[in-house]
C-alpha atoms as a PDB file:
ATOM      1  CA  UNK A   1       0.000   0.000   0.000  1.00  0.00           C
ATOM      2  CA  UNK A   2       1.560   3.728  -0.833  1.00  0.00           C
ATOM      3  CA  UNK A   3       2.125   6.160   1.834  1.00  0.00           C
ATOM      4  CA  UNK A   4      -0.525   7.861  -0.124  1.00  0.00           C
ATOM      5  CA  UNK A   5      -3.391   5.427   0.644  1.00  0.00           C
ATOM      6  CA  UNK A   6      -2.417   4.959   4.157  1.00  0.00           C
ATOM      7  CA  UNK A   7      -2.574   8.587   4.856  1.00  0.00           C
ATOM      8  CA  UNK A   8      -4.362   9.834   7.812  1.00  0.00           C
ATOM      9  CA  UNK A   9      -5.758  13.302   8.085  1.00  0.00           C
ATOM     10  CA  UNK A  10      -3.265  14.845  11.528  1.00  0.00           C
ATOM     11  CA  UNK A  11      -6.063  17.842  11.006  1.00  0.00           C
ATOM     12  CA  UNK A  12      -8.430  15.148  12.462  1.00  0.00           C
ATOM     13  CA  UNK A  13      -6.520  14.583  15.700  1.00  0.00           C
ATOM     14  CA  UNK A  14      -7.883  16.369  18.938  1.00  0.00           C
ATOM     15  CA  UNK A  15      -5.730  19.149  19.778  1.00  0.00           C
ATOM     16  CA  UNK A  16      -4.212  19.045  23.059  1.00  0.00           C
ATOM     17  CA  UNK A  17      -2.935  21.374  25.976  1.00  0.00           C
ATOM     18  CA  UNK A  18      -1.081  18.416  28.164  1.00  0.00           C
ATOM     19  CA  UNK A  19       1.485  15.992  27.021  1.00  0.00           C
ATOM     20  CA  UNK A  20       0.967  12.634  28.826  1.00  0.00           C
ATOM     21  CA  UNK A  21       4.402  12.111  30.149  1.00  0.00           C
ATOM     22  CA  UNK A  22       6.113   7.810  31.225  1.00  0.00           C
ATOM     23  CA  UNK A  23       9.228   7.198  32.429  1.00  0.00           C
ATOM     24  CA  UNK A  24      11.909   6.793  29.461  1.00  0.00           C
ATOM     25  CA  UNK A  25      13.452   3.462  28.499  1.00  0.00           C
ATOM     26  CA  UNK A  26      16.793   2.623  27.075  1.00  0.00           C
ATOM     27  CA  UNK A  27      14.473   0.249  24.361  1.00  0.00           C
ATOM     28  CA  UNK A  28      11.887   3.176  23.152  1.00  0.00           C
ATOM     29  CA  UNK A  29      11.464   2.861  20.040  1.00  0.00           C
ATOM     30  CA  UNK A  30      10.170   5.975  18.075  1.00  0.00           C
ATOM     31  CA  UNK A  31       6.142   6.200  18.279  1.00  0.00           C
ATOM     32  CA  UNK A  32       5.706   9.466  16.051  1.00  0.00           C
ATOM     33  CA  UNK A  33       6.621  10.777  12.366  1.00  0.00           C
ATOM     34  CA  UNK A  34       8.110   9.439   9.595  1.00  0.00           C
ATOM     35  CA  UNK A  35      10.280   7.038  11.691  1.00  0.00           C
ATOM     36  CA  UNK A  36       7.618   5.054  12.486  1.00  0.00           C
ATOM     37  CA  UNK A  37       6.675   3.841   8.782  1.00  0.00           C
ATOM     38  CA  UNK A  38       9.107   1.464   6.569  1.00  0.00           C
ATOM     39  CA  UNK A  39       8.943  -1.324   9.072  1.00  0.00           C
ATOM     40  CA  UNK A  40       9.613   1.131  12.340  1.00  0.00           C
ATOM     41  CA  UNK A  41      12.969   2.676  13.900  1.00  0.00           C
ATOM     42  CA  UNK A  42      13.790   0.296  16.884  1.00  0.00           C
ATOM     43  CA  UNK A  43      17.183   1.180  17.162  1.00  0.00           C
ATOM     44  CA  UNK A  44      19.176  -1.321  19.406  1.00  0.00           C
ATOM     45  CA  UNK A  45      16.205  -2.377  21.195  1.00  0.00           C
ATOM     46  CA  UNK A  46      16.575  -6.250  22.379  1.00  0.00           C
ATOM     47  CA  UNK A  47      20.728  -6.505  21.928  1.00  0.00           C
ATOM     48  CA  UNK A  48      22.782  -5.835  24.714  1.00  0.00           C
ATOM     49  CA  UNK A  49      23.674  -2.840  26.784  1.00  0.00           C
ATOM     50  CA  UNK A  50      27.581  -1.367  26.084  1.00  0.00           C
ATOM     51  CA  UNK A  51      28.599   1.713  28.353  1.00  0.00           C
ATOM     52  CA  UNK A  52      31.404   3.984  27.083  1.00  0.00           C
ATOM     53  CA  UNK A  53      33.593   6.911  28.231  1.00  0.00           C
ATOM     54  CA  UNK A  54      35.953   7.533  25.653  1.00  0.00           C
ATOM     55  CA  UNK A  55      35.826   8.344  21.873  1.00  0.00           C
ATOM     56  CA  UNK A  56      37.903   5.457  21.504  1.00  0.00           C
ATOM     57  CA  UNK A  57      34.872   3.419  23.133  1.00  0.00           C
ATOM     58  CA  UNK A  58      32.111   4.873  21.528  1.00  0.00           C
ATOM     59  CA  UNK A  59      33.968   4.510  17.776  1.00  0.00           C
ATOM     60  CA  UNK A  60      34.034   0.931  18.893  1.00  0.00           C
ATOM     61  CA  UNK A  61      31.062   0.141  20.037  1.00  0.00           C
ATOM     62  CA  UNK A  62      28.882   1.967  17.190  1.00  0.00           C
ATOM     63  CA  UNK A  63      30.218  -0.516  14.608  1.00  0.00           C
ATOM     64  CA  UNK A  64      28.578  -3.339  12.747  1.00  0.00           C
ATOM     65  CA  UNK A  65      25.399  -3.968  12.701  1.00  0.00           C
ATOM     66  CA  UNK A  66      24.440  -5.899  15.625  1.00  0.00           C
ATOM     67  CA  UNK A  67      21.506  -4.682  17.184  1.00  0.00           C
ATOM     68  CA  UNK A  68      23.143  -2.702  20.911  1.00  0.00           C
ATOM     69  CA  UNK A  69      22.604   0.032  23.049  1.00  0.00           C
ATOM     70  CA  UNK A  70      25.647   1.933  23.201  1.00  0.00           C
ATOM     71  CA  UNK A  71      25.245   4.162  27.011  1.00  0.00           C
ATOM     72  CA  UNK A  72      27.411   6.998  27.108  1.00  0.00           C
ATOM     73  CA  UNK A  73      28.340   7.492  31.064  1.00  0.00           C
ATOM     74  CA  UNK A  74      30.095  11.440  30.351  1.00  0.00           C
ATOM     75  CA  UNK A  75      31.126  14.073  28.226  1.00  0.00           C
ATOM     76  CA  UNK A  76      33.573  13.491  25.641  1.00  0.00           C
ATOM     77  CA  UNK A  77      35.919  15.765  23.733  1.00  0.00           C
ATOM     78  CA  UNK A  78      37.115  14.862  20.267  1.00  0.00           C
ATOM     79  CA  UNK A  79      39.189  17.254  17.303  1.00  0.00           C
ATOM     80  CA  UNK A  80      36.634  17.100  13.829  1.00  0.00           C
ATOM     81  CA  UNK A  81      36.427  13.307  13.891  1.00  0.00           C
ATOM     82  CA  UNK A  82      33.701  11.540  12.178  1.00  0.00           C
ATOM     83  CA  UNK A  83      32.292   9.011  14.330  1.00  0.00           C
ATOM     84  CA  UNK A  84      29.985   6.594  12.192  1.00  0.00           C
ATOM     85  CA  UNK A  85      26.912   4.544  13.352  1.00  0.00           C
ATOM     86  CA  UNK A  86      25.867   1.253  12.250  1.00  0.00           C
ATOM     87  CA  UNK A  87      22.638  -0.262  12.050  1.00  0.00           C
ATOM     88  CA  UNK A  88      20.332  -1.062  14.684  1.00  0.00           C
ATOM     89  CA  UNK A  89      22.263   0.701  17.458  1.00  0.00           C
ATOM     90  CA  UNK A  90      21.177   3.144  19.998  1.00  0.00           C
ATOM     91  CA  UNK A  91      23.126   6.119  21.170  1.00  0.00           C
ATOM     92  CA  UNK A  92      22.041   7.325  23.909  1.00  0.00           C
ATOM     93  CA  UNK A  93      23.420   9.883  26.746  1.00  0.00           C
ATOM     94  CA  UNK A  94      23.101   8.579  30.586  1.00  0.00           C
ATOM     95  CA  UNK A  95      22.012  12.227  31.663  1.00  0.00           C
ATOM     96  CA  UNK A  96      22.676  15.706  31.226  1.00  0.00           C
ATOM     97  CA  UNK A  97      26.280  15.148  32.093  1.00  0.00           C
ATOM     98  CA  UNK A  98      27.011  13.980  28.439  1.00  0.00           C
ATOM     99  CA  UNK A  99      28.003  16.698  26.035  1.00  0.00           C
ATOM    100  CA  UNK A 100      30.115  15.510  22.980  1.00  0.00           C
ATOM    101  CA  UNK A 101      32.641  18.402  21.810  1.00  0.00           C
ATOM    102  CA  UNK A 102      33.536  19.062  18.508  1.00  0.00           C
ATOM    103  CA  UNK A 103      32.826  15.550  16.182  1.00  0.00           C
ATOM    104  CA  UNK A 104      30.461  14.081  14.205  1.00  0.00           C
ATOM    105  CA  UNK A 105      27.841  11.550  14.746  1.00  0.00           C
ATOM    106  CA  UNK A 106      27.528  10.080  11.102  1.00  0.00           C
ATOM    107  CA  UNK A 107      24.458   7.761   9.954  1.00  0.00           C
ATOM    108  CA  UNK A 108      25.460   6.802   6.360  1.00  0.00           C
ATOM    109  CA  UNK A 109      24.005   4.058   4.696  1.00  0.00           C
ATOM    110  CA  UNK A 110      22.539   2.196   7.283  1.00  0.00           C
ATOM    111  CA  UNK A 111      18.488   1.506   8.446  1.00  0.00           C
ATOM    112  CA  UNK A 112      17.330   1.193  11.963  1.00  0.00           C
ATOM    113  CA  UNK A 113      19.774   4.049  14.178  1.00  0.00           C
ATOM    114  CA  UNK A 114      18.542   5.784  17.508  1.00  0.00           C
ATOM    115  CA  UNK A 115      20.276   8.852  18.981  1.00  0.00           C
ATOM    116  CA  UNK A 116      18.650  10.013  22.233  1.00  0.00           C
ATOM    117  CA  UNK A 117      19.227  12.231  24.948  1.00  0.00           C
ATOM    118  CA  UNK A 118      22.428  14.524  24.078  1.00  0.00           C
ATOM    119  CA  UNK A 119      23.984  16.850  23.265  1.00  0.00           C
ATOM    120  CA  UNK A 120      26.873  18.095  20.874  1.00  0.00           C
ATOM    121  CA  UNK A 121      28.591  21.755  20.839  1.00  0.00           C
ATOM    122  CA  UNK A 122      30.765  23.320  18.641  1.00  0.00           C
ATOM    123  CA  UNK A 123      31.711  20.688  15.644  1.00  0.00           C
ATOM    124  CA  UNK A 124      34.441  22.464  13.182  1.00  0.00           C
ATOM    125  CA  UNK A 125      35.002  20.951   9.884  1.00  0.00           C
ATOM    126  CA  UNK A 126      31.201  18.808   9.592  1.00  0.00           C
ATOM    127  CA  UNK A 127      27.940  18.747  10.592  1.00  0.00           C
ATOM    128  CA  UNK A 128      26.695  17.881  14.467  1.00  0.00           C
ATOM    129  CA  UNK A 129      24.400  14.893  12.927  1.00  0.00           C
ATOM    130  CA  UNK A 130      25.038  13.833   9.894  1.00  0.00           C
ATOM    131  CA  UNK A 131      22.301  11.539   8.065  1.00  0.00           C
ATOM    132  CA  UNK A 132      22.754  10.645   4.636  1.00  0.00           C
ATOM    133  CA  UNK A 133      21.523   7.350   2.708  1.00  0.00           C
ATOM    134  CA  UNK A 134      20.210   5.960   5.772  1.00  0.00           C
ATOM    135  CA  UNK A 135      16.471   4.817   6.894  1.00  0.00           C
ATOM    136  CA  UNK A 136      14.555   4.972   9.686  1.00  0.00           C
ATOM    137  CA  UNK A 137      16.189   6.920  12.059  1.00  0.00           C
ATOM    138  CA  UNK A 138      14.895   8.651  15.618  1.00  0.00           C
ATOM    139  CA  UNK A 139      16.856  11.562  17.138  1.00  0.00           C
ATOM    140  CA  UNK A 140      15.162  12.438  20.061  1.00  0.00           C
ATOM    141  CA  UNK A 141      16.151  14.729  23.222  1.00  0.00           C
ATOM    142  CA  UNK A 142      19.330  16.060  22.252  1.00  0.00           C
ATOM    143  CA  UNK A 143      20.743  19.330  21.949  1.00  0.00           C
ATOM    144  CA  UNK A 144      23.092  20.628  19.449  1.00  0.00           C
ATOM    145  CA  UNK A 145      24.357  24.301  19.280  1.00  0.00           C
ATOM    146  CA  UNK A 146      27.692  25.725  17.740  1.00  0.00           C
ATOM    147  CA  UNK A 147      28.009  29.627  18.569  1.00  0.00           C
ATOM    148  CA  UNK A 148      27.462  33.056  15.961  1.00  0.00           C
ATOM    149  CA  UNK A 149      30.848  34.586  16.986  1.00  0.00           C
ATOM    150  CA  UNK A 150      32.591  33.384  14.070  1.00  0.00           C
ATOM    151  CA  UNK A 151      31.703  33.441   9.971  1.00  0.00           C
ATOM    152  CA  UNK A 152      28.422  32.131   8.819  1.00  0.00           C
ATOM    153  CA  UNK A 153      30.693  29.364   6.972  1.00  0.00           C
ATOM    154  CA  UNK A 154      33.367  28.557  10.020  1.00  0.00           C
ATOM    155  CA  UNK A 155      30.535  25.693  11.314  1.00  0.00           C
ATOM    156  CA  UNK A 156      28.652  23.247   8.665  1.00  0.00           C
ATOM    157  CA  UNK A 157      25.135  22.665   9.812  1.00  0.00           C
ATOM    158  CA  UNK A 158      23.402  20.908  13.155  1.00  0.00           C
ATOM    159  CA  UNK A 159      21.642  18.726  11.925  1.00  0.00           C
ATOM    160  CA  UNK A 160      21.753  17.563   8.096  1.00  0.00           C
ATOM    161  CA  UNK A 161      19.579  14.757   6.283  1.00  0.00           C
ATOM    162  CA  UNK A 162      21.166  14.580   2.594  1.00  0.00           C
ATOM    163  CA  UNK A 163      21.674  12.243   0.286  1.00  0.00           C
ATOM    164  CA  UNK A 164      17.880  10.591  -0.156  1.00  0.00           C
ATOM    165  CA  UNK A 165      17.783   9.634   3.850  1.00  0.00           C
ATOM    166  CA  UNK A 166      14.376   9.041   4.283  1.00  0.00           C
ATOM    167  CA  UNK A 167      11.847   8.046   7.641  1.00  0.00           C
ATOM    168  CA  UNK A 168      13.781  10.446  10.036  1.00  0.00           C
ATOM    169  CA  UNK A 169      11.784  11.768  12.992  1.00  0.00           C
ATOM    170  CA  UNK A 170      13.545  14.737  14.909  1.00  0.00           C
ATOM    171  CA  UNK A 171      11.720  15.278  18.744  1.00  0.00           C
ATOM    172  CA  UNK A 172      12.201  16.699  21.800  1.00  0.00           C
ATOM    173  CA  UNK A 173      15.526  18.465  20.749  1.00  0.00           C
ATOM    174  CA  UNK A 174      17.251  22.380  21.383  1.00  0.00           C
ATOM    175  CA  UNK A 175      18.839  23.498  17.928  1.00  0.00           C
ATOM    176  CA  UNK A 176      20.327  26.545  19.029  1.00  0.00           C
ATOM    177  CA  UNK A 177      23.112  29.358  18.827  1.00  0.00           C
ATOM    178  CA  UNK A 178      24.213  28.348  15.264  1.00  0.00           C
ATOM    179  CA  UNK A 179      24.344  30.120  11.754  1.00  0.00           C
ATOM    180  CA  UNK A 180      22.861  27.900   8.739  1.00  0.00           C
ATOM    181  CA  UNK A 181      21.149  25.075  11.438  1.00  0.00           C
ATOM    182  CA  UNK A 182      19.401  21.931   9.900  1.00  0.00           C
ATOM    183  CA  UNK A 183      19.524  21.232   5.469  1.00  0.00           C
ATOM    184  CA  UNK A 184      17.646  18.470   4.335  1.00  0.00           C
ATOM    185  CA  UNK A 185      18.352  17.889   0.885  1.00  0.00           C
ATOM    186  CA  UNK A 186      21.706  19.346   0.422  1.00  0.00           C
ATOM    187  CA  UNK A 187      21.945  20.510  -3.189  1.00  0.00           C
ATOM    188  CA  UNK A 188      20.089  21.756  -5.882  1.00  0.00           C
ATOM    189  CA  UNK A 189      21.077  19.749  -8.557  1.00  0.00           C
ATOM    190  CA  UNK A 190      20.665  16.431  -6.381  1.00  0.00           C
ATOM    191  CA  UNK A 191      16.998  15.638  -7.658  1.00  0.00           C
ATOM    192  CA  UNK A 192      17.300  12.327  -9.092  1.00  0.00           C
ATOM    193  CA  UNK A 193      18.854  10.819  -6.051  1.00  0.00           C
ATOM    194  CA  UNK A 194      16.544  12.912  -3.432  1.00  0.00           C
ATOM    195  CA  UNK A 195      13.213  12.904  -5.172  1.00  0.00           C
ATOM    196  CA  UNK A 196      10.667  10.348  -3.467  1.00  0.00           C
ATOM    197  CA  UNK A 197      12.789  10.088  -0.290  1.00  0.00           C
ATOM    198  CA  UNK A 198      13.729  12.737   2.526  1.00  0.00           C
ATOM    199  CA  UNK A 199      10.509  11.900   4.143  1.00  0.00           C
ATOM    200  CA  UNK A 200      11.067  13.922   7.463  1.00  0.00           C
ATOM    201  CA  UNK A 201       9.357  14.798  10.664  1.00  0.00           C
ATOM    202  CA  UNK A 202      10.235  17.484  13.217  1.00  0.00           C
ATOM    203  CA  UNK A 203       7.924  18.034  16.356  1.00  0.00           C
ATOM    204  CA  UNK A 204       8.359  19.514  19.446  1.00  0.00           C
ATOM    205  CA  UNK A 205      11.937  21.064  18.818  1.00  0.00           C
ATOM    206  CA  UNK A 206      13.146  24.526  20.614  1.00  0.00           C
ATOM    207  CA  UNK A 207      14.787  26.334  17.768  1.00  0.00           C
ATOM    208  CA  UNK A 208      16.348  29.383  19.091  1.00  0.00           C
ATOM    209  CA  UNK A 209      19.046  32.365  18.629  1.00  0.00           C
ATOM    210  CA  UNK A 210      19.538  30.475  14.574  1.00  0.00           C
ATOM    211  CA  UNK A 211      20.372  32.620  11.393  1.00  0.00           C
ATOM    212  CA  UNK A 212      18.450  30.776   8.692  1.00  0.00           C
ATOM    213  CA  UNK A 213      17.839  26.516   8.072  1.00  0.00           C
ATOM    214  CA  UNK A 214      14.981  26.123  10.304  1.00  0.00           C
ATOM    215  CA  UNK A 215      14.994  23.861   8.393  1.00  0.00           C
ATOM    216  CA  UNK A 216      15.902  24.252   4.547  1.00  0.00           C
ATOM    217  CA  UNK A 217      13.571  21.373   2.808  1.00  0.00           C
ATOM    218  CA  UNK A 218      14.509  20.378  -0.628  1.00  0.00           C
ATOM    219  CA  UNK A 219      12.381  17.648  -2.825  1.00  0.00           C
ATOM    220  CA  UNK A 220      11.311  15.947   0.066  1.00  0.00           C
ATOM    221  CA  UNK A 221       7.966  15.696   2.153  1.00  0.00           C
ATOM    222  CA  UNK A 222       7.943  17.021   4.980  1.00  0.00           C
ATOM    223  CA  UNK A 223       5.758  17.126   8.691  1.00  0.00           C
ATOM    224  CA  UNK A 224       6.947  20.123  10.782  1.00  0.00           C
ATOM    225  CA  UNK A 225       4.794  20.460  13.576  1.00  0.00           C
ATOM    226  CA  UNK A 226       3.977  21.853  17.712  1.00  0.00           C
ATOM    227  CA  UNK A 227       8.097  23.651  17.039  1.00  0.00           C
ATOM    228  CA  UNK A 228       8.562  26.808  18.775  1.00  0.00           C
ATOM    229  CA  UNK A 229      10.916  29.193  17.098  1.00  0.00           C
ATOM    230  CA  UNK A 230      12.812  32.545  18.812  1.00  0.00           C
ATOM    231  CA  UNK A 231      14.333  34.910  17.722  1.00  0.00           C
ATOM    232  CA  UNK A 232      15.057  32.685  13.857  1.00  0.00           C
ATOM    233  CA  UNK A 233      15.725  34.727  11.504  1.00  0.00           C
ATOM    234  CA  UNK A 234      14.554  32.791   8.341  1.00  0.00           C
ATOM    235  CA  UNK A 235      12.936  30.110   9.527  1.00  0.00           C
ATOM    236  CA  UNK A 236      11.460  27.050   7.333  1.00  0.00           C
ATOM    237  CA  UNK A 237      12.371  27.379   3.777  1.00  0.00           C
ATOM    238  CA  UNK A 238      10.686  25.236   1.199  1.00  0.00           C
ATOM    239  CA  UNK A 239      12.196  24.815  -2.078  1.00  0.00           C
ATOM    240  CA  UNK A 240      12.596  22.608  -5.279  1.00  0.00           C
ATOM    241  CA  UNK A 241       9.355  20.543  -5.474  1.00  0.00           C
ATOM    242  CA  UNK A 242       9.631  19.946  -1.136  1.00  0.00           C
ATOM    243  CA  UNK A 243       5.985  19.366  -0.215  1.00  0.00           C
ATOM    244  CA  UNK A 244       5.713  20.180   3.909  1.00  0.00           C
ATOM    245  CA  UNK A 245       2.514  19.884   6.508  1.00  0.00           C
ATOM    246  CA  UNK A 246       3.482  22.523   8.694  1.00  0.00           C
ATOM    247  CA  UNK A 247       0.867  22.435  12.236  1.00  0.00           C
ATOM    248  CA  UNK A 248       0.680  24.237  15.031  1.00  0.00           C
ATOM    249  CA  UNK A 249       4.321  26.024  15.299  1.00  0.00           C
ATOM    250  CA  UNK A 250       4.883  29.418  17.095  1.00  0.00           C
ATOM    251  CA  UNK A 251       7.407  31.849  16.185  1.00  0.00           C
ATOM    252  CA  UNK A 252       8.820  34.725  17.890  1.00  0.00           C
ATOM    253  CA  UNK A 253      11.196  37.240  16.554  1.00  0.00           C
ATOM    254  CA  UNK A 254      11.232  35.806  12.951  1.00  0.00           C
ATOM    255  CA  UNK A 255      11.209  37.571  10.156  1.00  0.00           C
ATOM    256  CA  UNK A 256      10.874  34.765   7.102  1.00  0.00           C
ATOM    257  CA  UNK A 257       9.232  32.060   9.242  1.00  0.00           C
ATOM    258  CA  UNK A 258       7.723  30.096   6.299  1.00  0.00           C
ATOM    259  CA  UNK A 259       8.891  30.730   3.150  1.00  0.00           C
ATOM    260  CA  UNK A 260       9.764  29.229  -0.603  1.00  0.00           C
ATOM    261  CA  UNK A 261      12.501  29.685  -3.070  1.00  0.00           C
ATOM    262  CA  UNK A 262      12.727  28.012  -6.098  1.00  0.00           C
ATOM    263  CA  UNK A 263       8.940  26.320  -5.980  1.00  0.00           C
ATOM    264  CA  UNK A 264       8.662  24.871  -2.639  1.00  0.00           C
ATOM    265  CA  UNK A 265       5.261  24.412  -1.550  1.00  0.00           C
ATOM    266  CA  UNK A 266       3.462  24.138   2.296  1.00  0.00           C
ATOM    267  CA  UNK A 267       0.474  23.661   3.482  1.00  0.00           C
ATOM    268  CA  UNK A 268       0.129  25.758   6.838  1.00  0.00           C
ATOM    269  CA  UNK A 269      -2.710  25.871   9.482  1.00  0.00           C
ATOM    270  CA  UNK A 270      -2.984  26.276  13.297  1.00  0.00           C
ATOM    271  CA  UNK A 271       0.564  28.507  13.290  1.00  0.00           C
ATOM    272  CA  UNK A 272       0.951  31.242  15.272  1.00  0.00           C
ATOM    273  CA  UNK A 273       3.647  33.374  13.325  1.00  0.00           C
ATOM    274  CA  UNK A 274       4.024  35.842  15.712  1.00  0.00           C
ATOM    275  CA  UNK A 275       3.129  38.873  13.630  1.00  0.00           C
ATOM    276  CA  UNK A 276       5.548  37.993  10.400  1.00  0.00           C
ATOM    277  CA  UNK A 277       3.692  36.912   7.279  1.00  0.00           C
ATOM    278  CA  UNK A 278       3.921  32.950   5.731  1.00  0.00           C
ATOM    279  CA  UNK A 279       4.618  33.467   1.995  1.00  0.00           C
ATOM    280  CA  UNK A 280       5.079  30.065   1.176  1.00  0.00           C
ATOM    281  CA  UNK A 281       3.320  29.042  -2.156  1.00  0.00           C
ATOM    282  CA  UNK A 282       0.192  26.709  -1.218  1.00  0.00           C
ATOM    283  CA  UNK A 283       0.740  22.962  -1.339  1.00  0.00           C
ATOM    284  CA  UNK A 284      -1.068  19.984  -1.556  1.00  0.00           C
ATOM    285  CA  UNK A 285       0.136  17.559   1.827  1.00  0.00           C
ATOM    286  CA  UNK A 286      -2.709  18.319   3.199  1.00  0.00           C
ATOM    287  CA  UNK A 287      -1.948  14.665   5.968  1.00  0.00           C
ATOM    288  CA  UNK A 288       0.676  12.779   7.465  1.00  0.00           C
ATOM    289  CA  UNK A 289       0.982   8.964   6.149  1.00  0.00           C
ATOM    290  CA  UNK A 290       0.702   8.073   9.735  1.00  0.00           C
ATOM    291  CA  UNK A 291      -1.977   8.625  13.081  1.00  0.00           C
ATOM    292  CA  UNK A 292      -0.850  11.756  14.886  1.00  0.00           C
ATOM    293  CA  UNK A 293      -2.382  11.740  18.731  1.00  0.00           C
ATOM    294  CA  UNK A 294       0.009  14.260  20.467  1.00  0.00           C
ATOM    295  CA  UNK A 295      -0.982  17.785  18.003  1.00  0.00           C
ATOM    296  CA  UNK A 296      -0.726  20.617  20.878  1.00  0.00           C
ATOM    297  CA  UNK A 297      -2.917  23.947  19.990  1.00  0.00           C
ATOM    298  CA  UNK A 298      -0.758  26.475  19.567  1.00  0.00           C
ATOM    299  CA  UNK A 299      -1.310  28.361  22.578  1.00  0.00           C
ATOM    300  CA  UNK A 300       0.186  25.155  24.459  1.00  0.00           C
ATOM    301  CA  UNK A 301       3.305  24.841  22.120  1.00  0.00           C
ATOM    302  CA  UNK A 302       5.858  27.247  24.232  1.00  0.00           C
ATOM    303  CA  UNK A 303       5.594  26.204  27.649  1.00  0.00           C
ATOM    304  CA  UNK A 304       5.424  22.629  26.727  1.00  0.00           C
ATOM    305  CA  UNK A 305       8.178  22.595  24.407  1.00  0.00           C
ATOM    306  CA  UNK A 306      10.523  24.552  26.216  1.00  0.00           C
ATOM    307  CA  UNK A 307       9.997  22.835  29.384  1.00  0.00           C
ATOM    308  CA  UNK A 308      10.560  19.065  27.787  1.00  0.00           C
ATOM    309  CA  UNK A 309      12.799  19.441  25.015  1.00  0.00           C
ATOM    310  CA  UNK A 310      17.307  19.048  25.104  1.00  0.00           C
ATOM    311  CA  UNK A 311      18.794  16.466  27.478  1.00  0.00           C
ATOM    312  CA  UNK A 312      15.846  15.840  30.195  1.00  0.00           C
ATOM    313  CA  UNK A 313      16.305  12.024  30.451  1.00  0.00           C
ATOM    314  CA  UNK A 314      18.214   9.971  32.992  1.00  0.00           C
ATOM    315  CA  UNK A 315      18.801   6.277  32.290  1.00  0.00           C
END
């Protein structure tokens, strides 16, 4: 059956001023968005638990593709290195103690990856998350920020899908204090790989103090919903044939905060804008291919956002 034909409407879904809150588990598996289609993101869920310290440990432990839960115990400092995840693992910090410093987490051609609960500052020379030719993946809870006291160019992005990744779900997570923040799609001339893949949700993220990418959506489809957004400057972009659902999201100090280039369509309803102006040409996802139960009203969107999303979890 296409995605098409299993659509359901997320207008239908109650709108809600609560989120129903359970304990977190190193074997969630991601229950929202795009993730949750293709067969499901269960990350490591039913291997065995590894704890690491080191970069040297976590390098280790995120290869092959035996299905583990790799448990980092504390923060880590690395030089530009490229750590890269294989399949059915699950990254996941202990608490808020765990802050990576400047390298990459890389999910590149693999299915089935989890990264959960933190967070990564100040990566020179690549991107915080990288996610390219990969499916089904979950990032949940983290929080990844750079700084603007250097050029726009001296830090790649946050967060980039590229490279016709497809079922990502982004939750829970701070994108912050960063120039050009989260690309999916990462070229204009990169249709015949991208087009009918970067299927993409983000809900429930805290995007704040962030130049422009919030996020940049080429080709794909995308499901951007109950965000909050201050002080972004230029906030979602939708361009080259991208076809976004975007719900429910409040912005604050923006001044694009929905916006095309190069025909990139929305559909937009239930946004608060916060006085700037959606100029987005009219699309036609008018529903997520999956059930959405948790849509917020967007009077509900700021507290509950800001008061769940970054590295809240202990394990």
């Amino acid at each position: 059956m296409s995605l098409g034909l299993m659509a359901v409407s997320a207008l239908a879904a109650p709108l809600s001023s609560t989120i129903v809150k359970r304990a977190a588990s190193l074997e969630d598996v991601a229950t929202t968005g795009y993730a949750t289609l293709n067969g499901g993101t269960t990350g490591g869920k039913g291997g065995s638990t590894v704890n690491v310290a080191t970069l040297a440990e976590l390098t280790a432990a995120v290869k092959g593709d035996t299905a583990s839960i790799v448990l980092i115990t504390g923060p880590i400092t690395g030089s530009g290195e490229n750590v890269k995840i294989g399949s059915n693992k699950s990254v996941i910090g202990k608490d808020k103690s765990v802050v990576l410093t400047d390298f990459t987490l890389t999910v590149k051609d693999v299915k089935n990856v989890i990264i959960r609960n933190l967070a990564i500052a100040k990566v020179v020379g690549g991107d915080a998350i990288a996610v390219q030719v990969a499916q089904n993946v979950w990032i949940d809870h983290v929080d990844l920020s750079s700084d603007r006291d250097h050029d726009k160019d001296y830090y790649d992005g946050l967060l980039d899908i590229t490279h016709a990744g497809d079922f990502v779900t982004v939750t829970n997570s701070r994108l912050h204090d960063h120039w050009k923040c989260s690309l999916v799609g990462h070229s204009d001339n990169n249709g015949e790989e991208d087009t009918g893949h970067l299927r993409v949700t983000y809900n429930k993220n805290y995007w704040y103090n962030i130049n422009s990418r919030g996020p940049s959506f080429r080709f794909g489809t995308g499901h951007i919903y109950n965000n909050y957004y201050e002080n972004v400057s230029d906030g979602i972009n939708t361009r080259d044939d991208a076809q976004l659902l975007v719900q429910n999201n409040v912005w604050s100090g923006s001044k694009k905060p929905l916006y095309s280039t190069d025909e990139g369509y929305a559909v937009a309803n239930g946004n608060d804008f916060g006085g700037a102006e959606n100029t987005a040409l009219a699309g036609t996802l008018t529903a997520a291919p999956y059930t959405v139960t948790d849509l917020l009203a967007a009077s509900a969107v700021k507290a509950a956002v800001v008061a769940d999303s970054g590295v809240t979890l202990s394990f």
